[in-house]
Protein backbone atom coordinates (compact mmCIF):
# COMPACT_ATOMS: atom_id res chain seq x y z
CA UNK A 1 0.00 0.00 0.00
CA UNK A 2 3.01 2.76 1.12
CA UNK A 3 4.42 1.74 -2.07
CA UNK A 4 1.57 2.42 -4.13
CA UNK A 5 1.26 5.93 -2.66
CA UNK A 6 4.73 6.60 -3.31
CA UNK A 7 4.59 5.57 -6.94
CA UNK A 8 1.30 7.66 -7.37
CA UNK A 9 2.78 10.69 -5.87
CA UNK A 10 5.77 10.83 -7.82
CA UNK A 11 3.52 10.03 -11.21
CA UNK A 12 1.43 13.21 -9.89
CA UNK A 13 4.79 15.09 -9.22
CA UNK A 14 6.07 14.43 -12.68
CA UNK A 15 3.06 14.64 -14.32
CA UNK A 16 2.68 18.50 -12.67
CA UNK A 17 6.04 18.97 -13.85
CA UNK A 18 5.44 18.08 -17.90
CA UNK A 19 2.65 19.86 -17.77
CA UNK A 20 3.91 23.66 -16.27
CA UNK A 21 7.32 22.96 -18.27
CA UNK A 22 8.00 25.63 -20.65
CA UNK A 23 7.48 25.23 -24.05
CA UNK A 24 10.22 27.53 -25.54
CA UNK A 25 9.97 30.08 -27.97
CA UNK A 26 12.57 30.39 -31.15
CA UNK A 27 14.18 34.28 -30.73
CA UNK A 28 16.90 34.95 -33.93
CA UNK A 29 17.52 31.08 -34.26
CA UNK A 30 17.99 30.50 -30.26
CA UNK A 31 15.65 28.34 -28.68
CA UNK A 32 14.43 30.47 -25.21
CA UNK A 33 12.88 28.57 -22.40
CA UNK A 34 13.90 30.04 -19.44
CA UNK A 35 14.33 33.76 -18.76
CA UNK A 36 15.71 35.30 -16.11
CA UNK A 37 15.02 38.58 -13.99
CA UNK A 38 13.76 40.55 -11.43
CA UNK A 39 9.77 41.05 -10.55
CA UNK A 40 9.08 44.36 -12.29
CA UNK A 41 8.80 45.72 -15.94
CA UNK A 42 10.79 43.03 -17.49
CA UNK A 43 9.07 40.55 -16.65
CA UNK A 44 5.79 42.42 -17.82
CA UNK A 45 7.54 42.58 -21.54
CA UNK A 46 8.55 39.10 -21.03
CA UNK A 47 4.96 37.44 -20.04
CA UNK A 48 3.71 39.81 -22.88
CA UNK A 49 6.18 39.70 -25.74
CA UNK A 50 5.98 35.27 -25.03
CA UNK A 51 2.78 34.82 -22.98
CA UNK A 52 3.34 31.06 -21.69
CA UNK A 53 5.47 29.92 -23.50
CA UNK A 54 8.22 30.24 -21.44
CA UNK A 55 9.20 30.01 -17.59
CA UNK A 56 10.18 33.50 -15.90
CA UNK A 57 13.04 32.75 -13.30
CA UNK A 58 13.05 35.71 -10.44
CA UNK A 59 16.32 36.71 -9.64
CA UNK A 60 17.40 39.55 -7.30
CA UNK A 61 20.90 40.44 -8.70
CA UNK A 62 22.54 41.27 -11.95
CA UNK A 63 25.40 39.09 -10.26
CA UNK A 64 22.78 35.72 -9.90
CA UNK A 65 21.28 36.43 -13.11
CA UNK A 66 24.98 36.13 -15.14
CA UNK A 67 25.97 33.02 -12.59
CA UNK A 68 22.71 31.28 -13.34
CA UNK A 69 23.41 32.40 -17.24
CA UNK A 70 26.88 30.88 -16.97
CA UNK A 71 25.89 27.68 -15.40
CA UNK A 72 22.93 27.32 -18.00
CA UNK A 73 20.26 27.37 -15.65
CA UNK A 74 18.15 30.36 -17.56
CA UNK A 75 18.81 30.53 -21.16
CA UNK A 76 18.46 34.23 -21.29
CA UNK A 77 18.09 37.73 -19.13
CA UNK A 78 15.50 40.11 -19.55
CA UNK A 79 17.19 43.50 -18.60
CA UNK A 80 17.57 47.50 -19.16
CA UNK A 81 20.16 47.63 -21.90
CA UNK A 82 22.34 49.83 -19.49
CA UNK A 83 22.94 46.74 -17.30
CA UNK A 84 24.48 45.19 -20.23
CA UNK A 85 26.50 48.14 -21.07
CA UNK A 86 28.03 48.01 -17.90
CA UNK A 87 28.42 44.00 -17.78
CA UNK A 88 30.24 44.59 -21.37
CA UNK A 89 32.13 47.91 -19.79
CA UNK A 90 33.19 44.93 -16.83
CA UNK A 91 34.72 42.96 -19.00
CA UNK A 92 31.91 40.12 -19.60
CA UNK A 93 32.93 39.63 -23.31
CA UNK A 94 30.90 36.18 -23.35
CA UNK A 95 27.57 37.76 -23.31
CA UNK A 96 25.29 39.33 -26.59
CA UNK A 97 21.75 40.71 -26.82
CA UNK A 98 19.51 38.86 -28.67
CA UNK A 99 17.05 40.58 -31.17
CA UNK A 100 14.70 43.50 -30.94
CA UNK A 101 14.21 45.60 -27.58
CA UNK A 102 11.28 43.60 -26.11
CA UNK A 103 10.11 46.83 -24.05
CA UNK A 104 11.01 50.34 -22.35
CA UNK A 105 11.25 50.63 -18.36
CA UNK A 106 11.58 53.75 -16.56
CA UNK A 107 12.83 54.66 -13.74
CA UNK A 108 12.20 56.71 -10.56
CA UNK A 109 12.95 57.61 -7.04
CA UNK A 110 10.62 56.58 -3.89
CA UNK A 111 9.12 58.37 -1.66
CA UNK A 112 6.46 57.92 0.94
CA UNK A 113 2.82 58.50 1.35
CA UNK A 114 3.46 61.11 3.91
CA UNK A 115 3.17 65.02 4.05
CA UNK A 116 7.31 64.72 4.69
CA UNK A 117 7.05 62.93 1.58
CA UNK A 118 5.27 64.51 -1.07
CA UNK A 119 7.07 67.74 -0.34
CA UNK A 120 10.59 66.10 -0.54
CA UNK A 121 8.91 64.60 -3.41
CA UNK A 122 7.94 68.02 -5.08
CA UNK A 123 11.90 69.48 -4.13
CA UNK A 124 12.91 66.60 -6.11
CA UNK A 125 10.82 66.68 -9.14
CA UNK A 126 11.36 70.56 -9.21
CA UNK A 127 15.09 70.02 -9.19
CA UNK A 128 14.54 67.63 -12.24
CA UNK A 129 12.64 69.66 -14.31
CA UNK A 130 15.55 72.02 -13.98
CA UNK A 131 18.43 69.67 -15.15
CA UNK A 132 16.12 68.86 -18.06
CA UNK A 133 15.57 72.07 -18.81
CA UNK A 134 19.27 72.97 -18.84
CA UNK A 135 20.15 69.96 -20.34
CA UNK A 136 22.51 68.59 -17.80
CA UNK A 137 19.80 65.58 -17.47
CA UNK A 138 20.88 64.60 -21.25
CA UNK A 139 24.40 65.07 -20.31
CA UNK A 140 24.40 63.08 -17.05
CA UNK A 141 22.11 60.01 -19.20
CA UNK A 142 24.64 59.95 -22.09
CA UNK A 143 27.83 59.77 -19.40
CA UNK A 144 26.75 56.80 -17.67
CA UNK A 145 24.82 55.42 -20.68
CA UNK A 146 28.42 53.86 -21.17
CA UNK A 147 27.47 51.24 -18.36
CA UNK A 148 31.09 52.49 -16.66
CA UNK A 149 31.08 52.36 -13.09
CA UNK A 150 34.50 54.53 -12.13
CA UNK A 151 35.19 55.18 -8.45
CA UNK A 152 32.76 57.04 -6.34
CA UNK A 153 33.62 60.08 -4.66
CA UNK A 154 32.59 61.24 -1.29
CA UNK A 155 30.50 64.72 -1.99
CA UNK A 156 31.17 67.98 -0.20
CA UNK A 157 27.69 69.06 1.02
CA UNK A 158 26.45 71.75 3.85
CA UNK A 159 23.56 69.94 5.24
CA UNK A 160 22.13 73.21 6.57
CA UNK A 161 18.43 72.13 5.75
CA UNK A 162 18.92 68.49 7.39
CA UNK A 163 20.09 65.41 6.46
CA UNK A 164 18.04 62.70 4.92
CA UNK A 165 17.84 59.34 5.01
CA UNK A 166 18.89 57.09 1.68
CA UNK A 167 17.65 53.49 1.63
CA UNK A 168 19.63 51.64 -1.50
CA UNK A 169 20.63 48.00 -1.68
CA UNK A 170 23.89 49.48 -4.11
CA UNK A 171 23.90 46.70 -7.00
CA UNK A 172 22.39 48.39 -9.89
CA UNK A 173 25.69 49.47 -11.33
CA UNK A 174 26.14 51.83 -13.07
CA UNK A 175 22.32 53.75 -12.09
CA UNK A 176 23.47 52.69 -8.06
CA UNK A 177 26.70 50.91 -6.61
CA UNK A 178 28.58 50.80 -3.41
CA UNK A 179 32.57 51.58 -4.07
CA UNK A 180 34.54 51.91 -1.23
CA UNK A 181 31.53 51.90 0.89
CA UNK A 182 30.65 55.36 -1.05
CA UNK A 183 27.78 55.73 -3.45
CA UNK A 184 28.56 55.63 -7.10
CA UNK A 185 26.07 56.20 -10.33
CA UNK A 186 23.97 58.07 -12.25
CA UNK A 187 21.13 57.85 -9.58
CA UNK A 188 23.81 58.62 -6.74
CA UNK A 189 24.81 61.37 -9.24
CA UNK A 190 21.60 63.37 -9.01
CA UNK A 191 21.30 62.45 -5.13
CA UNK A 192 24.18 64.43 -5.07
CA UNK A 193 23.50 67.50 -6.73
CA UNK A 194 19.95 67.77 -5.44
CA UNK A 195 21.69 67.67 -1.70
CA UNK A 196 24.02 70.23 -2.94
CA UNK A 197 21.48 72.79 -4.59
CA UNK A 198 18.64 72.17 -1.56
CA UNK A 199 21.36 72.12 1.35
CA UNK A 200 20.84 68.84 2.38
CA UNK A 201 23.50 65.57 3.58
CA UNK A 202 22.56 62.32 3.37
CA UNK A 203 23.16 59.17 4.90
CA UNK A 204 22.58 56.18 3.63
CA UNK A 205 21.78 51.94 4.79
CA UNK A 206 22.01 49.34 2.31
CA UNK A 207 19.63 46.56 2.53
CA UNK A 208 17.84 44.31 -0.63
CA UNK A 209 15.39 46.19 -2.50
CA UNK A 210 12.13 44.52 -1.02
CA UNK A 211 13.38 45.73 2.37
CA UNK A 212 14.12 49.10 1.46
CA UNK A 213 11.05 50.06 -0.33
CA UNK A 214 9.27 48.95 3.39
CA UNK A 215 12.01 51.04 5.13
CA UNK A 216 10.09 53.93 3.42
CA UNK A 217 6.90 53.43 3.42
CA UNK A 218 7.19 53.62 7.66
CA UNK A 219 8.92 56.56 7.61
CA UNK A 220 12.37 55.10 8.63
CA UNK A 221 14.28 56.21 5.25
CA UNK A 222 13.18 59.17 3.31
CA UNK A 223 14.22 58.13 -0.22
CA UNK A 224 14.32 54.96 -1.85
CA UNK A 225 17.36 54.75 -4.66
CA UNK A 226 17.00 51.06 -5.82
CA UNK A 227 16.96 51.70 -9.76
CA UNK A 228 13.52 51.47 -8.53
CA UNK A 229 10.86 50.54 -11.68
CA UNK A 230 7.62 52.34 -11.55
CA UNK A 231 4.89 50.11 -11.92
CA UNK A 232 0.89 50.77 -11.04
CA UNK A 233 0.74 48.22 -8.45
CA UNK A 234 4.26 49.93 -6.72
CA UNK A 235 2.47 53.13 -7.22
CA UNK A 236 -0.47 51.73 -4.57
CA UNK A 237 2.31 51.92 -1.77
CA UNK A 238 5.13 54.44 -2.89
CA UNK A 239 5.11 57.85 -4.37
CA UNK A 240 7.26 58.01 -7.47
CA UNK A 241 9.01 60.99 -8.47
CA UNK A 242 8.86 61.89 -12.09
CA UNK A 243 11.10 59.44 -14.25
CA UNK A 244 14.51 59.61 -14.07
CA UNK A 245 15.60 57.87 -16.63
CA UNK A 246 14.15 55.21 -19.60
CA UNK A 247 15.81 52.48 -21.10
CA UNK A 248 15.41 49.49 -23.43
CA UNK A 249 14.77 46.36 -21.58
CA UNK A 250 16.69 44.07 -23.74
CA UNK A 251 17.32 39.93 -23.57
CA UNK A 252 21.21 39.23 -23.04
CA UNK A 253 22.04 35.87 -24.13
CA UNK A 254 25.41 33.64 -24.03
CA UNK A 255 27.91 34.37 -26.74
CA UNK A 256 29.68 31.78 -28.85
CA UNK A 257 33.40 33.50 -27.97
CA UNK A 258 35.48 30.86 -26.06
CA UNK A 259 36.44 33.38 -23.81
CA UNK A 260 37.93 30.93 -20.83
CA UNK A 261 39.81 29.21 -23.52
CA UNK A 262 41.60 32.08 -24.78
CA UNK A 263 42.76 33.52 -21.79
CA UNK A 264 43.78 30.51 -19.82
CA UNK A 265 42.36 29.21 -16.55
CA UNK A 266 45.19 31.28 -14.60
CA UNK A 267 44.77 34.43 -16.00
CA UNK A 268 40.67 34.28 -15.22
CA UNK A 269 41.45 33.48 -11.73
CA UNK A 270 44.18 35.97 -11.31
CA UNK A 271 41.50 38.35 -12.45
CA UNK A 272 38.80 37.51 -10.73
CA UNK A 273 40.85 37.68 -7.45
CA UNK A 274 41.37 41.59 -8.51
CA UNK A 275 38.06 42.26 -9.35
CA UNK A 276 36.70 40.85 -6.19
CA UNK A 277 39.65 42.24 -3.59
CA UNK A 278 41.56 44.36 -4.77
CA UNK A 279 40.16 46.66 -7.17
CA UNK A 280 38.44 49.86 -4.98
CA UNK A 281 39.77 48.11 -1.87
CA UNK A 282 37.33 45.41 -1.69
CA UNK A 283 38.58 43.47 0.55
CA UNK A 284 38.01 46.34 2.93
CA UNK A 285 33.99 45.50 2.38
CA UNK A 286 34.98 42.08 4.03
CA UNK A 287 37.05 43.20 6.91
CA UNK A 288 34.42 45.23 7.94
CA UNK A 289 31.49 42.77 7.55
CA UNK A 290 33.34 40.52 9.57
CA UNK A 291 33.36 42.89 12.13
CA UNK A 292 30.31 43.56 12.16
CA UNK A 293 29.31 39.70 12.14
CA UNK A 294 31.71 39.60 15.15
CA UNK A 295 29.98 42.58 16.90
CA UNK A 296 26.65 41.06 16.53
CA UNK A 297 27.99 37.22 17.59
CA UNK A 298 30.08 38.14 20.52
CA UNK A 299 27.99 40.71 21.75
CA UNK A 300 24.63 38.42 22.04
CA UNK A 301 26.28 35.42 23.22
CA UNK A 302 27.32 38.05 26.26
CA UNK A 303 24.14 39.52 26.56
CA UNK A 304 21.96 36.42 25.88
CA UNK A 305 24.07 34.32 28.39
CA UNK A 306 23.72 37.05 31.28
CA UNK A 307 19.86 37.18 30.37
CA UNK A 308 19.40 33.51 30.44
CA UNK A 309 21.05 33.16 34.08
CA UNK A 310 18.81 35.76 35.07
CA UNK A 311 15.63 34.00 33.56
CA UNK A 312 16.89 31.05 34.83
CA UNK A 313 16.93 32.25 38.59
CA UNK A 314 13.19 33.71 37.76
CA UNK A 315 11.80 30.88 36.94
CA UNK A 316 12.95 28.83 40.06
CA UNK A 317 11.15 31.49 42.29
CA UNK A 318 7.86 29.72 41.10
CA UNK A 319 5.91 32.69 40.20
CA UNK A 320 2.94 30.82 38.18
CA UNK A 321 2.48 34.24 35.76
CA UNK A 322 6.15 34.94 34.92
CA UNK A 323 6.66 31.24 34.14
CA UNK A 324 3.49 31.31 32.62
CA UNK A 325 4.62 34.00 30.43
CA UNK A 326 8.34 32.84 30.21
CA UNK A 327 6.68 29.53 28.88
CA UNK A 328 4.19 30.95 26.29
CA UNK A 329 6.95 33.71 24.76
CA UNK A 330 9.73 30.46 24.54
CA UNK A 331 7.27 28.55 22.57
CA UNK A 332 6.39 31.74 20.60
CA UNK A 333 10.04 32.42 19.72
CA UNK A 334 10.60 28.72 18.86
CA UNK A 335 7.55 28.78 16.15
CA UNK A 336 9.03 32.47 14.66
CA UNK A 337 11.63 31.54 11.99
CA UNK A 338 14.53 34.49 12.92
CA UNK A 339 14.21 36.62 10.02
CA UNK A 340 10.68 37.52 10.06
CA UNK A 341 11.67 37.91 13.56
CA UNK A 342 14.56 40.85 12.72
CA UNK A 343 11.88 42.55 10.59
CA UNK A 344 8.96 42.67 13.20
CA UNK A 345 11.49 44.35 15.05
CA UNK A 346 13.09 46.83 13.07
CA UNK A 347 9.99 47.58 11.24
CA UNK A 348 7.25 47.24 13.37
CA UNK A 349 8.03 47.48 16.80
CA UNK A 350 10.76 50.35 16.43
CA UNK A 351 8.82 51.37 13.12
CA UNK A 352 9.65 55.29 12.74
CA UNK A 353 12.37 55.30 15.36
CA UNK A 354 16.06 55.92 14.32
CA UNK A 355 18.11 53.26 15.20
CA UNK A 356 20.42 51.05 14.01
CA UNK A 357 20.07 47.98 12.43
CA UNK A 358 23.04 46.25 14.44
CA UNK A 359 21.71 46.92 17.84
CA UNK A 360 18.47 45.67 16.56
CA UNK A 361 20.28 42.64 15.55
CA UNK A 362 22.09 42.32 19.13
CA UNK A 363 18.61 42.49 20.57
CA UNK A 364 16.76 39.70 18.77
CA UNK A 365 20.17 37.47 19.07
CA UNK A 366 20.00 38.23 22.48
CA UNK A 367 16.75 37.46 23.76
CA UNK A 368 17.23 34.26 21.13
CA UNK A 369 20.08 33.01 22.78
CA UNK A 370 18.80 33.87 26.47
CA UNK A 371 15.98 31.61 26.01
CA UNK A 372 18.42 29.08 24.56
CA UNK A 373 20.45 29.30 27.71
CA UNK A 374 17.11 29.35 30.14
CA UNK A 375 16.45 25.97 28.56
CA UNK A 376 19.49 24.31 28.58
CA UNK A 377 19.95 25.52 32.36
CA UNK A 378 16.50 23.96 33.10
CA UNK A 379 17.70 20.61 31.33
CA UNK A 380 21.04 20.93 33.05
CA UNK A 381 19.74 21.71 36.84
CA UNK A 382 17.43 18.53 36.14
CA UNK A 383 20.14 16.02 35.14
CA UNK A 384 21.67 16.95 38.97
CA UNK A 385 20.43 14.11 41.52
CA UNK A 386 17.77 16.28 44.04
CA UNK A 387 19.70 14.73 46.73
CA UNK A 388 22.52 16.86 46.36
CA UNK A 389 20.04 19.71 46.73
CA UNK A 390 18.63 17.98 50.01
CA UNK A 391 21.90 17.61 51.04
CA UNK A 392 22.51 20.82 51.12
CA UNK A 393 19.61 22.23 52.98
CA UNK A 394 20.78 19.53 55.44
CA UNK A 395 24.21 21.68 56.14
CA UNK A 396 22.10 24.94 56.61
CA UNK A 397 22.28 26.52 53.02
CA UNK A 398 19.16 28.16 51.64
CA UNK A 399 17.24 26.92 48.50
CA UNK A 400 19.06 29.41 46.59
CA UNK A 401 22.45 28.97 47.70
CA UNK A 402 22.46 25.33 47.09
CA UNK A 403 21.17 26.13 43.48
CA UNK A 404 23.98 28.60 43.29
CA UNK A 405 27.18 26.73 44.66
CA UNK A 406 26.28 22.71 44.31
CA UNK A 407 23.41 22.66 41.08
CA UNK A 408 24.54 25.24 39.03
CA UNK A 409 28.33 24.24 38.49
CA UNK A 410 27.65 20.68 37.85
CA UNK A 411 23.96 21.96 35.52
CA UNK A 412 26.93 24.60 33.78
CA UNK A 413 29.17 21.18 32.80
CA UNK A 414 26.35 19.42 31.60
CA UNK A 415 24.99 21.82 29.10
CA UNK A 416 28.11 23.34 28.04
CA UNK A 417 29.01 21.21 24.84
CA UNK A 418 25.40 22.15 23.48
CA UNK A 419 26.17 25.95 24.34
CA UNK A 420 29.01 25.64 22.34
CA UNK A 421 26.81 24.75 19.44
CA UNK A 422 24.15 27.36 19.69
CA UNK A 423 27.32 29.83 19.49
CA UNK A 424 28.15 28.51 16.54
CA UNK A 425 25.14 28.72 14.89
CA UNK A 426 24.14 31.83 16.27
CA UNK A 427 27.48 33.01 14.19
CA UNK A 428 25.94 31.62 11.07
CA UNK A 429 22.54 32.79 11.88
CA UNK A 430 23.82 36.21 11.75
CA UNK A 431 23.99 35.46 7.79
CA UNK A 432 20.65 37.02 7.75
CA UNK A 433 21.06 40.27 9.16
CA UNK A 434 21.18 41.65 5.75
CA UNK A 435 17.23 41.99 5.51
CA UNK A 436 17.83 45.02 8.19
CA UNK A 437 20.33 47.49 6.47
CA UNK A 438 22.96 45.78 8.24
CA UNK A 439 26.51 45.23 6.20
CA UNK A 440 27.53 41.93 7.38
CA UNK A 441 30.04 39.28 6.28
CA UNK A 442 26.96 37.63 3.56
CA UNK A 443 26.04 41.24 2.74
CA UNK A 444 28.98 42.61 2.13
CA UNK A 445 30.00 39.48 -0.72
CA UNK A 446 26.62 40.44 -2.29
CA UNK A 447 27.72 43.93 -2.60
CA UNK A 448 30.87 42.66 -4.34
CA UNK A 449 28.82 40.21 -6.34
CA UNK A 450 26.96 43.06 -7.56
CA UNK A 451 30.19 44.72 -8.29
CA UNK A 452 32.07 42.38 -9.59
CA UNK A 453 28.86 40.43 -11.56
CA UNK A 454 30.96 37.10 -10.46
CA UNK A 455 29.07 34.96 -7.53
CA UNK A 456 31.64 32.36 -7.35
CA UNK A 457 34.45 34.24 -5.56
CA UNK A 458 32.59 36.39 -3.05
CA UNK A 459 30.93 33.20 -1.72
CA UNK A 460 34.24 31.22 -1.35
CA UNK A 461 35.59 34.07 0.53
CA UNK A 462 33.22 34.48 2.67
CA UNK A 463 32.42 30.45 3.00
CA UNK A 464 35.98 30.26 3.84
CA UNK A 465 36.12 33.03 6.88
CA UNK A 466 32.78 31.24 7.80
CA UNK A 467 35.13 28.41 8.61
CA UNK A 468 37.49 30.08 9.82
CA UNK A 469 35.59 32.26 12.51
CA UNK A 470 33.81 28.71 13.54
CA UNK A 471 36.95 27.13 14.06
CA UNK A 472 37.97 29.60 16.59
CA UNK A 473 35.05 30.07 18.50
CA UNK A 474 35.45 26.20 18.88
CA UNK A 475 38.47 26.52 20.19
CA UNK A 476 37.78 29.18 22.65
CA UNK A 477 35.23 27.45 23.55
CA UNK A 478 37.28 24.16 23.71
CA UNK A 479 39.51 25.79 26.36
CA UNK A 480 36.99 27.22 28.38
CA UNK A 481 35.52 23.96 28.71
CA UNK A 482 38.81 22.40 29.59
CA UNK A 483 39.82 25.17 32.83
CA UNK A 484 36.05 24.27 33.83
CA UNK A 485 36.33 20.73 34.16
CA UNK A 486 36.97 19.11 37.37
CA UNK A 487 39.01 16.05 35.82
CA UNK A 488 41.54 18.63 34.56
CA UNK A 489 42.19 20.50 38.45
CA UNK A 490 45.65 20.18 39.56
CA UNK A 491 46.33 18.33 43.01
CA UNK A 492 46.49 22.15 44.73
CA UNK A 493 42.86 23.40 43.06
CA UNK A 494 41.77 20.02 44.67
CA UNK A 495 43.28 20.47 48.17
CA UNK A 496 42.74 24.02 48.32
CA UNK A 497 42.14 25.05 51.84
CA UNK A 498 42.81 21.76 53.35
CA UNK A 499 44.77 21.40 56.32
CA UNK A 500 47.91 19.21 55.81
């Protein structure tokens, strides 16, 4: 009977599967079944230039869209024809558009349904109209048109009027980039000279786009510069200013050029290594987000350990609420995956407040790995015989000093191999931290992936001081464990303050 189910659900699985396959369309002699790109205008033209007959493959990064081109898992990308300029400008020689412009998309700025909005919103568009007029707008489009992404520079503005507050996720070179944790591009361009004419400064969090676009519809970022596409449905949620720029969204396919065989194996990688560390002082990006991964790590594991002692001694005072509510909020905690937890936090509960996305981080990794400790202290304390307690009340000692001195060190050995683990995986739990404008180690190598339009090196890089950082926290952790032991006491610890 199990066997019969089995077969039938894997006839209905690939039965499902033949049926939604693609049937591929024939563009300039190239068969096209998959297409890649992000969820906006392009894939509009797409689903209308081929209706179904092909499968639309969302990715979030110029840099996945050319890996999953390379490694043949989308046959083509549906993009603005200045993202190929600037792939060809990087040196991507293997790629080619294939036929006719399948569309326009325009771009904007975003700004929130807010009276703080619409009149930064009106400053802007006013501004615009002016460059147009003057014909520096033409100027500006035809400069970066190139797709060339030089070196940004950090602009010399007043900030008499205020400063605002720039969400951008930085990997829409060349309309938005991130070089040398500066903003570069034809949309950072006009940033800049509408800060300089209106007397603003402007800081600025990088985050993906889905997450910044939230950041300012709740008031926590003023502008939105994402290479953001307008669309009606966008337009529900956001203010738009008026466009900024319109382009040809275009399909880039593979070329025929043997481009690895020409150069030789050793010269790509030589290359790539420059392009993803050296060039604009890249590997500065990963020093820093492995700071900040550090910052977040140690600095929970800290706070989450004192908090979980202290929960710990709460709970054994049998108050039936706070357990009660110590109880219900673990099991809450334990049902919330983290990440939607990190965004509750940094965009509802301190929705409108300006703070920063790390000691948001801290907090959630905090109270994550408090509860962590509460229950392994719990599980610990219960593995010690209750005559020991007993024992102790026997010789005099109070409830809680017999928890303290005779429970708690032997509960502390018991549990502290599995608290080793949950410090390890809170380190690669902080992978996420992204979602909240926070530049971490994983953030950072998608900032250089977006650079660099190359996934492959950015992820060994970072997979590799992934390793590395485990390895010593293991071992740090290995050594505390070791001076904690009693097997490992020298004859003096054991004899302290005995009488010979």
């Amino acid at each position: 009977m199990a066997r019969k189910i089995i077969l039938l659900l894997l006839s209905l699985f690939l039965l499902t599967g033949l049926c939604c396959a693609a049937k591929g369309v024939m563009v300039d002699g190239q068969e096209i079944k998959r297409i890649g790109g992000w969820p906006a205008k392009s894939e509009e033209h797409v689903r209308a230039t081929f209706h179904e007959d092909i499968e639309y493959v969302y990715l979030m990064t110029i840099g996945d869209m050319m890996e999953a081109l390379r490694q043949k898992k989308i046959d083509a990308i549906a993009m603005s024809s200045v993202f190929y300029n600037a792939l060809r400008a990087s040196g991507e020689d293997e790629i080619a558009v294939l036929g006719d412009p399948i569309g326009k998309t325009s771009y904007a700025f975003v700004f929130a349904y807010s009276e703080h909005g619409d009149r930064l919103r009106n400053e802007f568009n006013a501004f615009l109209r002016t460059l147009k007029d003057t014909g520096v707008l033409d100027e500006m489009k035809e400069r970066w048109m190139r797709g060339e992404t030089p070196s940004a520079e950090e602009p010399n503005l007043s900030g008499e009027n205020g400063t605002l507050r720039i969400a951008t996720d930085g990997s829409c070179p060349p309309l938005i980039y991130l070089s040398d944790r500066k903003l570069g591009g034809y949309e950072a361009e006009l940033l800049q000279r509408f800060c300089k004419e209106r007397g603003y400064d402007y800081k600025f969090t990088v985050a993906s786009f889905e997450v910044n676009l939230a950041s300012v519809g709740n008031g926590q970022n003023d502008i939105g510069i994402n290479a953001a596409e307008y669309t009606p449905e966008r337009a529900e949620s956001f203010r738009f200013s008026d466009v900024t720029f319109t382009d040809d969204c275009v399909l880039v396919v593979r070329a025929d050029a043997d481009v690895e065989a020409e150069q030789g194996i050793w010269a790509i990688v030589k290359d790539k290594i420059n392009r993803a560390l050296i060039r604009e002082n890249r590997w500065k990006l990963l020093v820093y987000g492995m700071g900040t991964t550090l910052v977040i790590t140690l600095s929970s594991v800290v706070l989450g350990t004192v908090l979980g002692f202290f929960l710990c001694f709460a709970h054994r005072e049998q108050n039936r609420f706070v357990n009660r509510a110590m109880d219900a909020f673990s099991r809450f905690l334990a049902g919330m995956p983290v990440v939607v937890l990190l965004m509750v936090f940094y965009y509802i509960i301190f929705s409108g407040v300006e703070v920063s996305g790390v000691l948001v981080s801290i907090l959630v990794f905090s109270i994550l790995f408090a509860f962590s400790v509460f229950d392994m202290l719990k599980s610990g304390a219960a593995s010690v015989p209750r005559g020991q307690t007993e024992a102790a009340l026997a010789l005099g000692f109070s409830e809680r000093q017999a928890f303290r001195k005779f429970v708690l060190p032997q509960a502390i050995l018991t549990f502290f191999p599995t608290y080793r683990s949950e410090i390890v995986n809170l380190l690669k739990s902080t992978a996420i931290v992204g979602y909240i404008a926070v530049q971490d180690l994983t953030k950072v190598a998608d900032l250089i992936r977006a650079r660099t339009f190359d996934a492959f090196l950015p992820l060994i890089f970072i997979s590799v001081l992934y390793l590395i950082l485990t390895w010593l926290f293991q071992r740090i952790t290995n050594w505390i464990l070791t001076r904690l032991s009693p097997r490992n006491r020298t004859a003096d610890e054991i004899l302290r303050g005995v009488k010979p």
